[in-house]
Protein backbone atom coordinates (compact mmCIF):
# COMPACT_ATOMS: atom_id res chain seq x y z
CA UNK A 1 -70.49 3.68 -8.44
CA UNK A 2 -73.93 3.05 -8.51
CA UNK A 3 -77.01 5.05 -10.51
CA UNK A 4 -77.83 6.84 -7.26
CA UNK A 5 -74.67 7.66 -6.41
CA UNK A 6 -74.22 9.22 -10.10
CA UNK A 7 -77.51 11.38 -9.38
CA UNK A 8 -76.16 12.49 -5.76
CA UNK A 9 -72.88 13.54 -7.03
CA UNK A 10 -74.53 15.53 -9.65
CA UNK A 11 -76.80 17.06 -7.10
CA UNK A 12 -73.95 18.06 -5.03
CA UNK A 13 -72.28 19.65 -7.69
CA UNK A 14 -75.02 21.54 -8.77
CA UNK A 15 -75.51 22.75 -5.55
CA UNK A 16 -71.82 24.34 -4.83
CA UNK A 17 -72.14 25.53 -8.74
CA UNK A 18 -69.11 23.43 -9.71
CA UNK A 19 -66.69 24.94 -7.03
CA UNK A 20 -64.62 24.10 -4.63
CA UNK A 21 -66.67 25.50 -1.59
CA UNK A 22 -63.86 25.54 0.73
CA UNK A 23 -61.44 27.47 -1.55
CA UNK A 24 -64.59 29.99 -1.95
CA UNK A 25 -65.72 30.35 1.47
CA UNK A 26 -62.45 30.28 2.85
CA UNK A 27 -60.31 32.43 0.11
CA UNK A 28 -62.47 34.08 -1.90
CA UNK A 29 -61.37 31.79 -5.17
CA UNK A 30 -63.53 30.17 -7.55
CA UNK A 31 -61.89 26.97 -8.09
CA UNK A 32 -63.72 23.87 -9.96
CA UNK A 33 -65.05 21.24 -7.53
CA UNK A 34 -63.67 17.65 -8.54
CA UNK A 35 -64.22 15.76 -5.60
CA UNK A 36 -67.21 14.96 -3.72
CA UNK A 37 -66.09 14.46 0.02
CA UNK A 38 -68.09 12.94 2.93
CA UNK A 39 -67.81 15.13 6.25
CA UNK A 40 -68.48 12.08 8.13
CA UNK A 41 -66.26 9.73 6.68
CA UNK A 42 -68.14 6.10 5.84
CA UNK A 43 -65.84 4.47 8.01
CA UNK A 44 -67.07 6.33 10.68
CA UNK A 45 -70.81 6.48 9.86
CA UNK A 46 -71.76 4.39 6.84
CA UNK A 47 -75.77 5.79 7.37
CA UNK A 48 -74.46 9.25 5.99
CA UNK A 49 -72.91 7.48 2.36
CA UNK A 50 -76.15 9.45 0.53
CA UNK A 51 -76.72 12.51 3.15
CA UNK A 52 -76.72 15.48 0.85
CA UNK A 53 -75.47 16.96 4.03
CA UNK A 54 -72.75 14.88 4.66
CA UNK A 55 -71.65 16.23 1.00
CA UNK A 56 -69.08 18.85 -0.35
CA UNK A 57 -67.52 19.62 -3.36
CA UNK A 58 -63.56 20.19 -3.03
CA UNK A 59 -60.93 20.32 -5.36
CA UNK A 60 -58.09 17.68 -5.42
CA UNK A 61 -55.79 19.63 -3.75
CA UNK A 62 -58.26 21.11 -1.07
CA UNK A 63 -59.50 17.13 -0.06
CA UNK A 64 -56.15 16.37 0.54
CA UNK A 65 -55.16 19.28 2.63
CA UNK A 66 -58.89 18.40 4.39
CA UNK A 67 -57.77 14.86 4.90
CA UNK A 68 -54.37 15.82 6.19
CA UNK A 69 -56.40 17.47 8.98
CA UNK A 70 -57.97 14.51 9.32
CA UNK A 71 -55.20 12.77 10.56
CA UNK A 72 -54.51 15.59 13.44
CA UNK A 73 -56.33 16.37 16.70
CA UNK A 74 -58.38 19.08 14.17
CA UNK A 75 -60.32 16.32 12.52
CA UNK A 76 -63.50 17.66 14.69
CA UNK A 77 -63.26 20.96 14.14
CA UNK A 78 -62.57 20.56 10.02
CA UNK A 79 -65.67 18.87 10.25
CA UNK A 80 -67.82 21.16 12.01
CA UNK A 81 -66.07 24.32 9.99
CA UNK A 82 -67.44 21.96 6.32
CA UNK A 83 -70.88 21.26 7.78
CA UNK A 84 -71.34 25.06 8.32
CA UNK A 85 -70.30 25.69 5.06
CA UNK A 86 -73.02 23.03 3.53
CA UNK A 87 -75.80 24.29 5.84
CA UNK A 88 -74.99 27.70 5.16
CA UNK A 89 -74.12 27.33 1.22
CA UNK A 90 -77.90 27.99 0.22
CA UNK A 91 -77.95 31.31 1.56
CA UNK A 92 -75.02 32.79 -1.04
């Protein structure tokens, strides 16, 4: 990965203070974050690789179940449900 990515990924996990933000928004849980995901996935949108908005911090286990919702007709609203979760994340 490149420099910037390095920085972003940093950013982003200072931002959800190392956790998981599903697991804590969703279940109360502090678990650590290992995985940046991208809402938007690049395939889709490319434009959104760097969008600190675009950006969450999950756990291995929580991406997975995340993409496995991908893959149903609940792709759109996993997405929406994450974005609130970013957009909202400042005000905890």
């Amino acid at each position: 990965h490149s420099r910037r990515w390095h920085k972003m990924r940093d950013l982003v996990k200072a931002k959800f203070k190392g956790l998981d933000a599903y697991q804590f928004t969703v279940n109360h849980v502090m678990i650590p974050g290992t995985t940046i995901h991208h809402i938007i996935p690049l395939s889709d949108d490319p434009s959104k690789a760097m969008d600190v908005g675009n950006l969450i911090l999950l756990s291995d286990a929580t991406h997975n179940f995340i993409h496995s919702k991908y893959r149903t007709d609940e792709k759109v609203n996993m997405q929406k449900f994450l974005k609130i979760i970013v957009d909202d994340w400042d005000n905890f």
